[in-house]
Every structure is written in C-alpha cells, then in structure tokens.
C-alpha atoms as a PDB file:
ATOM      1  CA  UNK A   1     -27.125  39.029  -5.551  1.00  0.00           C
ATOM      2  CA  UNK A   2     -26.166  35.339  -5.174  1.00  0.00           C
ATOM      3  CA  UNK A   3     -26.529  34.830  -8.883  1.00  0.00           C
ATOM      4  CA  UNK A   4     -23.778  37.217  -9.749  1.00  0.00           C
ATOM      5  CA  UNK A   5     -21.764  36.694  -7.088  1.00  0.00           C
ATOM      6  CA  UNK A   6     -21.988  32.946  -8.443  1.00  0.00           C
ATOM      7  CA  UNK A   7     -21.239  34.120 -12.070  1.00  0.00           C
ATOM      8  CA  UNK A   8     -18.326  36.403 -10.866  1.00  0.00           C
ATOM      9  CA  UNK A   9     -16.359  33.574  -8.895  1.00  0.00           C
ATOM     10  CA  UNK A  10     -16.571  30.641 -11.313  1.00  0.00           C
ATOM     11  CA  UNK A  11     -13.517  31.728 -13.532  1.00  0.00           C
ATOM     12  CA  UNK A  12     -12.016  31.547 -10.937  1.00  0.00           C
ATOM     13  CA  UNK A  13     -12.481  28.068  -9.476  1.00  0.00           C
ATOM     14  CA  UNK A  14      -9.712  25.416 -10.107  1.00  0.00           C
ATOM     15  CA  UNK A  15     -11.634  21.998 -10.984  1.00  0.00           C
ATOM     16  CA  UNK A  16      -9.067  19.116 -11.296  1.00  0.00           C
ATOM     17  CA  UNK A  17      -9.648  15.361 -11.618  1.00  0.00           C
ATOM     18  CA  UNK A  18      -7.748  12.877  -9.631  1.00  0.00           C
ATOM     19  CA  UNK A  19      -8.264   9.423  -9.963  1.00  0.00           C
ATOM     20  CA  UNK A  20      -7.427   7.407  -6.746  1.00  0.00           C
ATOM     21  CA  UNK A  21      -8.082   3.697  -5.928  1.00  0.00           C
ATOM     22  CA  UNK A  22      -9.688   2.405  -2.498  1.00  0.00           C
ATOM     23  CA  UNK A  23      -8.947  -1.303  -1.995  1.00  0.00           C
ATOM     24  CA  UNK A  24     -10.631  -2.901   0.902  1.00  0.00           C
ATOM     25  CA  UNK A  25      -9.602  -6.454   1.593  1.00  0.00           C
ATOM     26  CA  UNK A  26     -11.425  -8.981   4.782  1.00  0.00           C
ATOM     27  CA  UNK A  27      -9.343 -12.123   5.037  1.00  0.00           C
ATOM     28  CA  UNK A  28     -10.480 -15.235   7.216  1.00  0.00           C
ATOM     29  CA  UNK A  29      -8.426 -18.316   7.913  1.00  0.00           C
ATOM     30  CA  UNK A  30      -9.983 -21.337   8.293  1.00  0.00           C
ATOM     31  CA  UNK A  31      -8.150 -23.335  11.702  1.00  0.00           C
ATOM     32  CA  UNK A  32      -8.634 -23.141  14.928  1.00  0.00           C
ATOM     33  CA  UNK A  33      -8.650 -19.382  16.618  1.00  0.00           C
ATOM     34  CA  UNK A  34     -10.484 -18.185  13.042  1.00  0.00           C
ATOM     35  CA  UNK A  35      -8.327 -14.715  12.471  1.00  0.00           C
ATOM     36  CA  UNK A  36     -10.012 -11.841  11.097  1.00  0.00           C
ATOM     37  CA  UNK A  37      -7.872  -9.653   9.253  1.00  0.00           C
ATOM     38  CA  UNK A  38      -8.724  -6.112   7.355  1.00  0.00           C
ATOM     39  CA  UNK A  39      -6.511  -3.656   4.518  1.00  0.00           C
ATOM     40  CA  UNK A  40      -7.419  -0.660   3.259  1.00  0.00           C
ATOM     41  CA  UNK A  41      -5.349   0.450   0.412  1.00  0.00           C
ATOM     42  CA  UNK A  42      -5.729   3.949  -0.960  1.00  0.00           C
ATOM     43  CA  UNK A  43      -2.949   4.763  -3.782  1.00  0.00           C
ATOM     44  CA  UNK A  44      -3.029   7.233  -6.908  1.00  0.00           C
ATOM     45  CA  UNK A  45      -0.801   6.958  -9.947  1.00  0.00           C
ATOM     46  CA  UNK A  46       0.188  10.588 -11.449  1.00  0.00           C
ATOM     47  CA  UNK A  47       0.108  11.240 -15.117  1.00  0.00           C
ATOM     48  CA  UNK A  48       4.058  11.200 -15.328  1.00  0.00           C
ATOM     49  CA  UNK A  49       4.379   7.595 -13.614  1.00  0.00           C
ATOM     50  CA  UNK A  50       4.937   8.420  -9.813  1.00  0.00           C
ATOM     51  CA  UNK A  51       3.038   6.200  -7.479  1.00  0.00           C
ATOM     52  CA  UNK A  52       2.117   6.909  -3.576  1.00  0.00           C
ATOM     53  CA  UNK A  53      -0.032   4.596  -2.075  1.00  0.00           C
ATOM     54  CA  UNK A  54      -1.054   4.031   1.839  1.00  0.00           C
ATOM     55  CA  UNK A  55      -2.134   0.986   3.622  1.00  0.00           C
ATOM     56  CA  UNK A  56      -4.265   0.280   6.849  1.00  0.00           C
ATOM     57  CA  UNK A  57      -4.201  -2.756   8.248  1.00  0.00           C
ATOM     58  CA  UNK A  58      -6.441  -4.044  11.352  1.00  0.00           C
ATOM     59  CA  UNK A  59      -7.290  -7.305  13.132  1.00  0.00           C
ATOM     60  CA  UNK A  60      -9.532  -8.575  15.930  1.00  0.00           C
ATOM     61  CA  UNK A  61      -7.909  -8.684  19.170  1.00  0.00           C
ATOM     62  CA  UNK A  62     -10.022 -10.824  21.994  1.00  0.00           C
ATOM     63  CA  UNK A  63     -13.066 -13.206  19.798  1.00  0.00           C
ATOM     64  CA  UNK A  64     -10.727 -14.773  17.094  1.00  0.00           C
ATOM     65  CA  UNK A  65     -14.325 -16.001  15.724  1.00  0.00           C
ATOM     66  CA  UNK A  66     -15.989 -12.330  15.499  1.00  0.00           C
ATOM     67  CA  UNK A  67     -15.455 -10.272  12.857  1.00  0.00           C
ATOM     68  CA  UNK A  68     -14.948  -6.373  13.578  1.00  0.00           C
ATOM     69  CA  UNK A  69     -14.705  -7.759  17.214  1.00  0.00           C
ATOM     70  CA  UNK A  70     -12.549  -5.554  19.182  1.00  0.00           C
ATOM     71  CA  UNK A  71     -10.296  -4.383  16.418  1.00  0.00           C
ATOM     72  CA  UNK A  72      -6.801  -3.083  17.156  1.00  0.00           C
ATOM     73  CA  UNK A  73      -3.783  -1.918  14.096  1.00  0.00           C
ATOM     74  CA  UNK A  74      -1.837  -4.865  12.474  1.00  0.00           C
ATOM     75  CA  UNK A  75       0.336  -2.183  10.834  1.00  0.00           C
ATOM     76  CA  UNK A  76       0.425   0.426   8.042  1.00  0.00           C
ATOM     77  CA  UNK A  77       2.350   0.413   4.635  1.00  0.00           C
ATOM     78  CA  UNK A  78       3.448   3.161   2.862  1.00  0.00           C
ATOM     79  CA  UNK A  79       4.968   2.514  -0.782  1.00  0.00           C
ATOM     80  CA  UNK A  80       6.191   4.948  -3.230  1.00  0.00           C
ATOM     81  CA  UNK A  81       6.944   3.660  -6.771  1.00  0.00           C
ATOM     82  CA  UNK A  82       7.823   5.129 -10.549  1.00  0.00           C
ATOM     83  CA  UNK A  83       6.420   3.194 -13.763  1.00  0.00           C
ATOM     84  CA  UNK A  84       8.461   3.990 -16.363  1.00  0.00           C
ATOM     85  CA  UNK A  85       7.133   2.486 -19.601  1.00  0.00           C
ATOM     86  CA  UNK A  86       9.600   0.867 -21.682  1.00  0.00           C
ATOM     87  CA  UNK A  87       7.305   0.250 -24.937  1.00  0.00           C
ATOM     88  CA  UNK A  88       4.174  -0.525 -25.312  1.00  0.00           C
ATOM     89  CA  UNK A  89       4.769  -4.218 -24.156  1.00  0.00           C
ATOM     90  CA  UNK A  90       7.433  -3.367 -21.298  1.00  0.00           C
ATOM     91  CA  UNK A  91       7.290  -1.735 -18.423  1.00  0.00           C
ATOM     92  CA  UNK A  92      10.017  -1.253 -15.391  1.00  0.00           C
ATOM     93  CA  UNK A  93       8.843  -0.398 -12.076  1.00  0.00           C
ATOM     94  CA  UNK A  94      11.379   0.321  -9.047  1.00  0.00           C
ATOM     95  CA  UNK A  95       9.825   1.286  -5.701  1.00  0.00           C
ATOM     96  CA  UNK A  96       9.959   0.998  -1.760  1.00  0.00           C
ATOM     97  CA  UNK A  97       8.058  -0.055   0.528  1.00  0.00           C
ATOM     98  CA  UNK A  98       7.823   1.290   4.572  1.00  0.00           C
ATOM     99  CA  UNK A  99       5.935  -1.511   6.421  1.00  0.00           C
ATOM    100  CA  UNK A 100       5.439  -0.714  10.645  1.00  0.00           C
ATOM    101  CA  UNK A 101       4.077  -2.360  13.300  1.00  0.00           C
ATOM    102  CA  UNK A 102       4.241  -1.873  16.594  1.00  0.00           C
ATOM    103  CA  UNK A 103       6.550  -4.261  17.267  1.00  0.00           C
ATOM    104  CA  UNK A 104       8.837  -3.912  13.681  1.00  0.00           C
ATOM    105  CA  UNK A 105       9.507  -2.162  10.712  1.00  0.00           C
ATOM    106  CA  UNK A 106      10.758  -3.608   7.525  1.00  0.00           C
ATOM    107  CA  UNK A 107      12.366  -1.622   4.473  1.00  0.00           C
ATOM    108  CA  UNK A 108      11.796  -3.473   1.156  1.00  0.00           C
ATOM    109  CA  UNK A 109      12.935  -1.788  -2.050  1.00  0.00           C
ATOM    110  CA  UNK A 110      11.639  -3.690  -5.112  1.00  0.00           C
ATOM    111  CA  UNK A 111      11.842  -3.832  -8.726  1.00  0.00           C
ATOM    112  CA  UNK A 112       8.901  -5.233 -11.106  1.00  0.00           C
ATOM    113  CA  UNK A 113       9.268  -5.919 -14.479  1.00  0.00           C
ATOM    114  CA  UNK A 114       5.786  -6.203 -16.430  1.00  0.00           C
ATOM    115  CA  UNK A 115       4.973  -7.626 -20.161  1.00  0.00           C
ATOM    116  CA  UNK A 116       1.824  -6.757 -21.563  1.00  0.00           C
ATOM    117  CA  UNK A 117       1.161 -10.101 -23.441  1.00  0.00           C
ATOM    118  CA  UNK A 118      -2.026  -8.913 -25.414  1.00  0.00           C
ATOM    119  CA  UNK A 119      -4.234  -5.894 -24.310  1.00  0.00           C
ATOM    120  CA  UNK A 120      -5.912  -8.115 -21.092  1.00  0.00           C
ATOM    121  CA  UNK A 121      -3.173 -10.186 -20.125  1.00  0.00           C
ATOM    122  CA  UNK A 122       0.051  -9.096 -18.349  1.00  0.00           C
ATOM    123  CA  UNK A 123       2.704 -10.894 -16.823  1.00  0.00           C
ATOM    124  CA  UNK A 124       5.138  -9.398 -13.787  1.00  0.00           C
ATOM    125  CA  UNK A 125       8.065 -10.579 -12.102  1.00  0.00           C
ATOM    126  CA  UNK A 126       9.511  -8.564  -8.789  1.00  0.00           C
ATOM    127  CA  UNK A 127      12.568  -9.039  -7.085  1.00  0.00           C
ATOM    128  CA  UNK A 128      12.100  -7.653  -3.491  1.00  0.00           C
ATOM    129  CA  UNK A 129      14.590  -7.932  -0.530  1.00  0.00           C
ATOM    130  CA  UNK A 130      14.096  -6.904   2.896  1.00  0.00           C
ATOM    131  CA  UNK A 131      15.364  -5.356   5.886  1.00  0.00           C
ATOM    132  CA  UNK A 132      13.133  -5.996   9.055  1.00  0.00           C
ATOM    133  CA  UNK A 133      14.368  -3.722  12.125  1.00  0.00           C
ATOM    134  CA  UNK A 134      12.448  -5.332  15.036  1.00  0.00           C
ATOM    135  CA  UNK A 135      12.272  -2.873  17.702  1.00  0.00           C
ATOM    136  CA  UNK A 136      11.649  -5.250  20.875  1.00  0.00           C
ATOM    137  CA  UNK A 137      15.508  -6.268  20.544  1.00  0.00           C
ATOM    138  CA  UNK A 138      16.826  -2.564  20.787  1.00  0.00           C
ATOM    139  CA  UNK A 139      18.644  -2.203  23.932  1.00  0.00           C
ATOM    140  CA  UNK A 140      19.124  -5.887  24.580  1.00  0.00           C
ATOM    141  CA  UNK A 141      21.946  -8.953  23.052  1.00  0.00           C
ATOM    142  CA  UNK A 142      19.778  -9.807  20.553  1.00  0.00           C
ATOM    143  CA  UNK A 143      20.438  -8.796  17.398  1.00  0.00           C
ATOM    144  CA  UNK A 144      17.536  -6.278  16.371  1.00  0.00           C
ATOM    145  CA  UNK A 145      17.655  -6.648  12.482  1.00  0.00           C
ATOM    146  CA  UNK A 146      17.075  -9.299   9.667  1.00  0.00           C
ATOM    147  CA  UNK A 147      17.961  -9.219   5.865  1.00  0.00           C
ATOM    148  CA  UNK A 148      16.636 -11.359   3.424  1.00  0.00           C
ATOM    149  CA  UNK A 149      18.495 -10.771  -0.498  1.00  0.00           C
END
C-alpha cells in the first residue's frame, strides 16, 4: 500500500535546487578589554542576477576575554542587490544596504563595479554613501541623523 501510494505521489513532487551561502565570521581584537565579535551571513543569488542576503551580528556583553560569554545582538543587515553583467569582463552591481542596531540605523545604497582580470582574479571598486539615523537623539536638540557622500 505504501509502495503505490509512493509511486502515485512522486509526479507530483516539485524538487528545486537553491544554492545559498552561510558565512560565519569570529573576530578578536587584540588590546585591552579583548572584544569578541560574531556574523552570520546567509545570502542567495537568483539565476536572473537579484541578490538578498541577511546578516546576524552578536558580541559578548560582561567577560570582554570570553568568547560566546554572555552574548547579546550587535545588529542585523539586510542588503538587496542586482548584478547585471556587462560582458564577460564587466560587471555593474547597484544595491542597498539596511544596517540596525538598537541604538541606529544607517541606509547605504552602493554601486560596485567589478573586472574580471583573468578567470581567478577580479578587481572591484564601490562607491557607498550613508545615511545613519541614530535613534537616541529623536525627541531631543540634537540632531538625530548623519550623511557621509
């Protein structure tokens, strides 16, 4: 009974491949009060050049010299970008890029430019500005943005 009701239903099952990318970062700095810092980047690239990619970020809070020690958010980033390619050489990439905190939230468009010099060796320039919003000034005289062109 199994067996044919196994038979009957695979037509019928949609099997698609997706190819994402998990990017896990640990970052130390070496001075006094030793930081430990964490990312996790998950982001996917669709066949017709849209980008969406999501990041975690995480840091110790009390034992600056323990790792995974009490961990609270340092902030997420959210970017979504389009590659369009130009040639085989060239490539033109404009995105944006969401990056909160709990204490701020910046807005940085970008565009890259990217030259594949031979087949393992690229070269990228990107112009990004940014517009920080810092939410601890709302309400008060201080102004509660920044730009930077």
């Amino acid at each position: 009974m199994f067996r044919s009701l196994l038979l009957v239903t695979i037509p019928f099952i949609s099997i698609a491949a997706h190819a994402v990318t998990f990017d896990y970062r640990h970052e130390t700095n070496d001075k006094a009060g030793n930081n430990h810092k964490d990312r996790l980047l998950m982001s996917h690239r669709f066949a017709n050049g849209f980008g969406l990619s999501l990041e975690g970020k995480w840091k110790g809070s009390q034992d600056k010299n323990k790792a995974y020690d009490e961990t609270v958010s340092n902030g997420t980033e959210v970017v979504a970008s389009y590659v369009h390619k130009i040639n085989k050489t060239f490539q033109i990439e404009p995105g944006f890029s969401l990056d909160t905190s709990s204490s701020s939230n910046s807005y940085r468009p970008y565009l890259r430019g990217k030259a594949n010099l031979t087949d393992d060796l690229s070269a990228s320039l990107r112009y990004r500005p940014y517009y920080k919003r810092n939410s601890g000034n709302i309400g008060t005289s201080k102004d509660t943005s920044e730009k930077r062109l």
